[in-house]
Protein backbone atom coordinates (compact mmCIF):
# COMPACT_ATOMS: atom_id res chain seq x y z
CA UNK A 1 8.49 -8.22 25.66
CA UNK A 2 11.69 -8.88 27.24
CA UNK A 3 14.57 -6.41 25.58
CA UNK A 4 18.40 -7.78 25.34
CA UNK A 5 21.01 -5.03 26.63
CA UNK A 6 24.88 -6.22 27.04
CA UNK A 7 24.50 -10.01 28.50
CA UNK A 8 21.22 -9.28 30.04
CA UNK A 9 17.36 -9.85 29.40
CA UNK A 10 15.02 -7.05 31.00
CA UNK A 11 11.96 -5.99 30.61
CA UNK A 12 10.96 -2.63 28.36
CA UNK A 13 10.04 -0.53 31.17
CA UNK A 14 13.00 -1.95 32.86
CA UNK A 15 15.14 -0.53 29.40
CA UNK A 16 13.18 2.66 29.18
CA UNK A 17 14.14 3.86 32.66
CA UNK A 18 18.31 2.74 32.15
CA UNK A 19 17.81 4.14 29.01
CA UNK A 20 16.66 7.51 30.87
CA UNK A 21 19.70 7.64 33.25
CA UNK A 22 22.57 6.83 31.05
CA UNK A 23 25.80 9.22 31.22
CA UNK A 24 29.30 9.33 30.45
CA UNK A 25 30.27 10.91 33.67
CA UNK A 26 32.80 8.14 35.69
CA UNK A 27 31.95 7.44 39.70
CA UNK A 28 33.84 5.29 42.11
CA UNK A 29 32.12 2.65 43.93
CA UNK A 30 30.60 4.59 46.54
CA UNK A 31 29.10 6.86 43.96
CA UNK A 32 27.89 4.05 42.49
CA UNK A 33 25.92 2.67 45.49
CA UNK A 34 24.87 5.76 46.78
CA UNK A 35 23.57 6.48 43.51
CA UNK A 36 21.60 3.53 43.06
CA UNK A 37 19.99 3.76 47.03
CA UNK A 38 18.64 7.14 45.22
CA UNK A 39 17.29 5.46 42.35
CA UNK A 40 15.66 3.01 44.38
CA UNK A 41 15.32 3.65 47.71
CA UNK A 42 13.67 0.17 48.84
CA UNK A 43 16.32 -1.73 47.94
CA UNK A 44 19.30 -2.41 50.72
CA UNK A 45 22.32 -2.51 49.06
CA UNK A 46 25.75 -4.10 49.80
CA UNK A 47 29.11 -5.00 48.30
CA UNK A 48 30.05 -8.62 47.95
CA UNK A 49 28.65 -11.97 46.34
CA UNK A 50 27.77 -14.35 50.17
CA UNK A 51 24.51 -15.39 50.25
CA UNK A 52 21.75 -15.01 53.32
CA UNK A 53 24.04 -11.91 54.41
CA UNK A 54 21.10 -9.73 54.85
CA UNK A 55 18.40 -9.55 57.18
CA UNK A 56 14.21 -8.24 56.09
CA UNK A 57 13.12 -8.03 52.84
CA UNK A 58 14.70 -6.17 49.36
CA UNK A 59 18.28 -6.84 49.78
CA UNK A 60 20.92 -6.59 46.90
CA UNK A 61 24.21 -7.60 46.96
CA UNK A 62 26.72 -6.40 44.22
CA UNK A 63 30.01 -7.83 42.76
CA UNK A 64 32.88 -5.61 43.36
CA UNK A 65 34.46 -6.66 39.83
CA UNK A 66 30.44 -5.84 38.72
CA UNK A 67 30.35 -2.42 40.59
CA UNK A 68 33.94 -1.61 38.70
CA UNK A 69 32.60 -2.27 35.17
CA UNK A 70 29.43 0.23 36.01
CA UNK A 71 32.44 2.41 37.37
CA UNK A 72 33.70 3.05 33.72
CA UNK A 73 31.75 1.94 31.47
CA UNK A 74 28.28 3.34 30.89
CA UNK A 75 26.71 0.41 28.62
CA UNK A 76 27.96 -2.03 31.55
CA UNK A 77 26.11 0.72 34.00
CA UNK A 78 22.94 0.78 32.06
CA UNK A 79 22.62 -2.99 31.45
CA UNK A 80 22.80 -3.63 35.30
CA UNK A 81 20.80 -0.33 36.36
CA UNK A 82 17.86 -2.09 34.23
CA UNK A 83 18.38 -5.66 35.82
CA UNK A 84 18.09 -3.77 38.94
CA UNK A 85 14.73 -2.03 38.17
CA UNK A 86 13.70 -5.39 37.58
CA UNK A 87 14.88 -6.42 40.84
CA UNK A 88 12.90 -3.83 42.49
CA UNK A 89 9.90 -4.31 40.64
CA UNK A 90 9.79 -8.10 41.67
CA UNK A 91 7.38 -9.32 44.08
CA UNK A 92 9.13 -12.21 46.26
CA UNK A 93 6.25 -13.02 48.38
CA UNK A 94 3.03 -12.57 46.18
CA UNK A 95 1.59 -16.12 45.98
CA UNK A 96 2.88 -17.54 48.91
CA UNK A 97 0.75 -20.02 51.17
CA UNK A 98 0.47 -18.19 54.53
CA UNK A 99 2.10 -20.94 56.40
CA UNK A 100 5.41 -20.42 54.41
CA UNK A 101 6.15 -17.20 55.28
CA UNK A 102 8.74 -15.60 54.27
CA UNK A 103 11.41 -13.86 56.56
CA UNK A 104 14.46 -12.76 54.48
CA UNK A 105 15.17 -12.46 50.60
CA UNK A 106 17.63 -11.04 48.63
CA UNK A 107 19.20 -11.06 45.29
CA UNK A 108 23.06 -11.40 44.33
CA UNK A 109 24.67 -10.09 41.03
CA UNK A 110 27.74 -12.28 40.98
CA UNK A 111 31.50 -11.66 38.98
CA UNK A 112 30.05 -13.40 35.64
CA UNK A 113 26.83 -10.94 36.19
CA UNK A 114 24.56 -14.11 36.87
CA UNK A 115 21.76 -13.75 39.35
CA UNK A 116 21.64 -15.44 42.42
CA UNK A 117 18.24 -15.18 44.90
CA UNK A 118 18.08 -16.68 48.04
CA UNK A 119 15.18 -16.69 50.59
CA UNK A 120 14.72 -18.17 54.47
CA UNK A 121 11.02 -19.24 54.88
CA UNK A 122 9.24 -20.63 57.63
CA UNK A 123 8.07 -23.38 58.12
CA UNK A 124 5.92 -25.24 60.60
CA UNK A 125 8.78 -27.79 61.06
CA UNK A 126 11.67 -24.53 61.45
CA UNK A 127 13.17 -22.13 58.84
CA UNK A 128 14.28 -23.44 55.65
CA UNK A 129 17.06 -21.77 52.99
CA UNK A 130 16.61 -21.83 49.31
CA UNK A 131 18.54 -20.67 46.81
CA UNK A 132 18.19 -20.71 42.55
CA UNK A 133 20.71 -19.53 40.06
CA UNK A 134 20.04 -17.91 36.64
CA UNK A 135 22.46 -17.14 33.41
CA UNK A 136 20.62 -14.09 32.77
CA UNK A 137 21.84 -14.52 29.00
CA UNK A 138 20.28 -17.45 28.26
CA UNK A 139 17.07 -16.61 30.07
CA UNK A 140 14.34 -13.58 28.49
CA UNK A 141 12.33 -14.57 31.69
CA UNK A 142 14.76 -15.02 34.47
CA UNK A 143 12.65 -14.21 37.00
CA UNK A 144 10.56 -16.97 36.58
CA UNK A 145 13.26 -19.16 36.92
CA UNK A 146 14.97 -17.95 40.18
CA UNK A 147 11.52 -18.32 41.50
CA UNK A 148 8.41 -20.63 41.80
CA UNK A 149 5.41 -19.82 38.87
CA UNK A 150 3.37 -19.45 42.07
CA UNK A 151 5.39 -16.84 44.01
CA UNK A 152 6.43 -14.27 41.32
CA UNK A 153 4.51 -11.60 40.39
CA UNK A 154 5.45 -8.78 37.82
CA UNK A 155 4.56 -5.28 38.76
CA UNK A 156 4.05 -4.37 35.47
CA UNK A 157 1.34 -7.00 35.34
CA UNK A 158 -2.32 -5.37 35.91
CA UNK A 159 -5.28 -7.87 35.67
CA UNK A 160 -7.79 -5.43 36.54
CA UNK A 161 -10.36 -4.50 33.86
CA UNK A 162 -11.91 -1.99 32.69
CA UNK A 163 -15.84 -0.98 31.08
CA UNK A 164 -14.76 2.28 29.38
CA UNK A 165 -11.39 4.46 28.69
CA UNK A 166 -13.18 6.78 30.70
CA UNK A 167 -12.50 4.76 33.61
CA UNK A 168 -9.24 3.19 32.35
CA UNK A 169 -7.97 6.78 32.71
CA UNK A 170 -9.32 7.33 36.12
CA UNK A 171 -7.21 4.54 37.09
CA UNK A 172 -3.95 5.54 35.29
CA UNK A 173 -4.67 9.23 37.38
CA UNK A 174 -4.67 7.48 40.80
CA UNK A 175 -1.50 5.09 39.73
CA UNK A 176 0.94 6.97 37.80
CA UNK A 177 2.39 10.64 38.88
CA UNK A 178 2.98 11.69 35.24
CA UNK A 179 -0.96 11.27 34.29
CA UNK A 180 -1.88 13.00 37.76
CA UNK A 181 0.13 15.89 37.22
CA UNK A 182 -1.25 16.38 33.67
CA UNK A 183 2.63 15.83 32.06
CA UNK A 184 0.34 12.75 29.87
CA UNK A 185 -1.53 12.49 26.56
CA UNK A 186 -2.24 9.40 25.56
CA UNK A 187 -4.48 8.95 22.27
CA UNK A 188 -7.92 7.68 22.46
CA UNK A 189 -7.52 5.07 19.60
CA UNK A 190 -4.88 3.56 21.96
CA UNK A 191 -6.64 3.75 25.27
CA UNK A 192 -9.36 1.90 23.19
CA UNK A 193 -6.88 -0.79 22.06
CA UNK A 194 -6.12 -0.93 26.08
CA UNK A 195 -9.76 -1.77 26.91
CA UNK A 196 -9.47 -5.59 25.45
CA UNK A 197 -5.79 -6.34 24.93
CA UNK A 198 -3.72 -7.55 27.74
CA UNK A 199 -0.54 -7.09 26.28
CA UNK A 200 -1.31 -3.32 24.98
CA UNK A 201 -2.35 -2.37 28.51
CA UNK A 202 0.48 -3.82 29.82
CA UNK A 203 2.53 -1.95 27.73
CA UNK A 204 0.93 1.19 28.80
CA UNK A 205 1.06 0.44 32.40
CA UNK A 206 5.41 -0.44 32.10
CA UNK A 207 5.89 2.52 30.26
CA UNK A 208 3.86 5.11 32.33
CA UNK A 209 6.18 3.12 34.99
CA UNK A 210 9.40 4.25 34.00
CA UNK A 211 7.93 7.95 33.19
CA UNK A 212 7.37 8.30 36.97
CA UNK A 213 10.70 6.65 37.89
CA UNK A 214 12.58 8.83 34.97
CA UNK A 215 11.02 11.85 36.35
CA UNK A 216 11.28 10.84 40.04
CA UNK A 217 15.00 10.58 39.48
CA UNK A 218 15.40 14.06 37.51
CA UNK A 219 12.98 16.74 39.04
CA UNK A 220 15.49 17.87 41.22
CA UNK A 221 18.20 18.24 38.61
CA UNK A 222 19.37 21.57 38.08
CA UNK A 223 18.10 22.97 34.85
CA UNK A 224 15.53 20.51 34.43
CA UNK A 225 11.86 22.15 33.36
CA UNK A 226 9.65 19.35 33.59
CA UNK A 227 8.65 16.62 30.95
CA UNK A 228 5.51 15.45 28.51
CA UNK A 229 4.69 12.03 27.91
CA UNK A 230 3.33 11.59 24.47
CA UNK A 231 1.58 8.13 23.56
CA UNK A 232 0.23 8.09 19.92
CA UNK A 233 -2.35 5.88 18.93
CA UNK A 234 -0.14 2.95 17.83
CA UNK A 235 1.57 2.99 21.59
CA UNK A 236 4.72 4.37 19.94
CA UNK A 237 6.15 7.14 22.79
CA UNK A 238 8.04 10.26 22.57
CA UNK A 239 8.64 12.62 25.34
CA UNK A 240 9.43 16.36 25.63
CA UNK A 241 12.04 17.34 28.28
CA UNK A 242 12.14 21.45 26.95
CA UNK A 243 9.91 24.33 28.66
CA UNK A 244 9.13 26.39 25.37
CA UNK A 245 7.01 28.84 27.41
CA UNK A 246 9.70 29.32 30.43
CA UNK A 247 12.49 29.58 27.51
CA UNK A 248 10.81 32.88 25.52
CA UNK A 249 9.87 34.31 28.64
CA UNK A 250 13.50 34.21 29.75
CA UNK A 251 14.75 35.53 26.48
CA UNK A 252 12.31 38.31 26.54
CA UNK A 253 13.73 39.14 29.90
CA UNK A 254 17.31 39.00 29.05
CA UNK A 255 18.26 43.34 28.91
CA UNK A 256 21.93 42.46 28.49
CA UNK A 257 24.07 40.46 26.30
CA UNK A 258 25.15 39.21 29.45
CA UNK A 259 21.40 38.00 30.18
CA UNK A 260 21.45 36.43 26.74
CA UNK A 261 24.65 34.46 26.91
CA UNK A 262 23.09 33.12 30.50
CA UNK A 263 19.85 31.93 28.32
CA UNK A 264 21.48 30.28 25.21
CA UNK A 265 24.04 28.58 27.85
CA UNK A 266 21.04 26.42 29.58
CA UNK A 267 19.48 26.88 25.71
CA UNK A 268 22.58 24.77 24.56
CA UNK A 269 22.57 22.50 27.73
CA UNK A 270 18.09 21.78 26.46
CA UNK A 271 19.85 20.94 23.34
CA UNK A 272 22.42 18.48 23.75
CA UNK A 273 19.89 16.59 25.91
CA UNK A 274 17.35 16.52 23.24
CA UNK A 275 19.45 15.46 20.86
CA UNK A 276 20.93 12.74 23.01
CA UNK A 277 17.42 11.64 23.95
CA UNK A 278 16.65 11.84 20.25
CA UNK A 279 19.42 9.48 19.43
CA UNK A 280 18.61 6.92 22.18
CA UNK A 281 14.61 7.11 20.38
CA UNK A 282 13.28 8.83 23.64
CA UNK A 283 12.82 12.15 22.03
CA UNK A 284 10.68 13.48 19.10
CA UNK A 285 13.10 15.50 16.46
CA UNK A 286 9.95 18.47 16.86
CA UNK A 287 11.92 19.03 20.39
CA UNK A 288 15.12 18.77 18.87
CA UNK A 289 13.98 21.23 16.31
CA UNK A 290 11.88 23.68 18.95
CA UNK A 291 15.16 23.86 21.03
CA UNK A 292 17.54 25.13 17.76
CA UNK A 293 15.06 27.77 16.98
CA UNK A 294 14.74 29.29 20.36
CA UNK A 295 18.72 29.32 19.97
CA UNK A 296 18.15 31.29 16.93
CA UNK A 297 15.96 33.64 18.23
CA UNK A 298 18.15 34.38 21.22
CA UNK A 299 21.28 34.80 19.24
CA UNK A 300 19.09 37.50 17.04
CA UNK A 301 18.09 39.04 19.96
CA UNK A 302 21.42 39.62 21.69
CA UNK A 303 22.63 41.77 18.93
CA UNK A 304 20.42 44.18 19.42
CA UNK A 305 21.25 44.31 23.34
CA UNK A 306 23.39 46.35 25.44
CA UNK A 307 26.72 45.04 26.36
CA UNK A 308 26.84 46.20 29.77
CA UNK A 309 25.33 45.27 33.49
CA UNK A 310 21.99 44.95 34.22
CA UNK A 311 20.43 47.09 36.57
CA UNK A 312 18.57 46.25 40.04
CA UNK A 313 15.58 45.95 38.51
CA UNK A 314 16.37 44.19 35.75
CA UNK A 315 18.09 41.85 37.30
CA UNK A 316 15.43 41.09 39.59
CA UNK A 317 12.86 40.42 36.41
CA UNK A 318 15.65 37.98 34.88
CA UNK A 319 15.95 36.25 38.45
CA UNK A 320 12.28 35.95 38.45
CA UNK A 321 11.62 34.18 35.32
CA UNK A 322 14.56 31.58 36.05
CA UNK A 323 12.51 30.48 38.65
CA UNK A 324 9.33 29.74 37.51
């Protein structure tokens, strides 16, 4: 179901993964761009608004006035950072006759924030240019207008089916990192509901989607332990970001005050994150709640501590168990 953010329509997984990257820190434009080639590295992206600019496939050209609203404001950055998961996750060239091939594509996000997509094909007579406009605002499916029925296809469409959840799940191991790498539950009453409803599949398949792109785009964050997916059995999804297990064995290692302060510092850092995710619906208050009582518990501990410097060894054991 499409999902309205600012002036733009985009699809839930498309929300889900914005939703995932928001912050309130500022860039320029170049820290714009080069943060969105990270995000999503098979786009080719460029400054400006002229059409049939690039050459190849997955091109996206941005607005200067566009890139300077992401620049300050993080709704504006969210709203467009989901368009462009969209963007990414569009198929140009799926349905397309083999005799109309298609040699260059991109997409334009103009001042206003419309859409703009234009293509050269060839054709048996020479190359032809098309181009299609969208107001995204007016539009919950814009893709389908920019583009014929017959040549768009949604990659968080999956007609396959499936005889048994036994061998749904197979498939969700080979397609999605977060199910391969056990970081997954999803309830059996739900994977059941999967089996014979499109739309609930779907819905599983778009939101295991923007797990592996939130995670893709986190794991090498400093301070960040890893994540669980949770899907209950209505489809409703929380996730926990916080390494319970790594925390107490880091404040069982802490033999200084010193140690301790380092532990409720990233303790603090697990907790304004939770708490943000909780307020933005992508966390369960249980991790909110986990993360104030290891904060507790460290605090308690501390007192009883020596204020003073570690020694070799102990340093070495509290090095150790920040690592793994």
């Amino acid at each position: 179901m499409p999902v309205k953010v600012g002036g733009s329509y985009v699809s839930e997984s498309a929300y889900s993964f914005a939703k995932a990257q928001v912050t309130d820190k500022s860039e320029d434009s170049g820290g714009v761009l080069k943060s969105l080639a990270e995000k999503f590295p098979h786009l080719k992206f460029s400054v400006g608004t002229k059409p049939f600019s690039g050459t190849g496939m997955n091109n996206l050209s941005i607005s200067s006035k566009i890139l300077k609203q992401m620049e300050k404001d993080p709704d504006k950055r969210m709203e467009y950072e989901a368009l462009i998961y969209d963007i990414a996750h569009t198929d140009v060239q799926s349905g397309r006759a083999p005799e109309h091939k298609l040699k260059s594509h991109g997409f334009i996000i103009e001042d206003d924030g419309g859409l703009r997509s234009w293509g050269i094909s060839e054709f048996n007579d020479g190359n032809r240019r098309q181009q299609s406009h969208v107001k995204r605002s007016d539009k919950k499916n814009w893709w389908q207008e920019l583009l014929p029925k017959n040549q768009i296809k949604k990659a968080t469409k999956d007609k396959k089916s499936f005889r048994n959840t036994n061998e749904l799940y197979v498939h969700l191991r080979e397609k999605f990192n977060v199910v391969h790498a056990g970081m997954t539950k999803i309830y059996e009453k739900y994977l059941q509901k999967c089996l014979t409803d499109e739309e609930s599949r779907n819905q599983l398949f778009d939101t295991l989607r923007a797990a592996d792109e939130a995670y893709a785009s986190r794991k090498d964050e400093v301070g960040f332990q890893g994540m669980q997916v949770i899907i209950d059995e209505n489809g409703e999804v929380t996730t926990e970001s916080i390494n319970e297990d790594k925390r107490r064995r880091q404040i069982a290692a802490a033999a200084t005050q010193g140690d301790m302060q380092a532990v409720l510092a990233i303790l603090a850092q697990d907790l304004q994150e939770l708490e943000d995710g909780y307020n933005q619906n992508a966390c369960d208050a249980a991790e909110v709640k986990k993360a104030k009582k290891l904060i507790e518990q460290a605090k308690q501990q501390m007192g009883r501590l020596p204020d003073r410097s570690p020694t070799l060894s102990e340093q070495s054991a509290m090095t150790i168990n920040t690592l793994i």
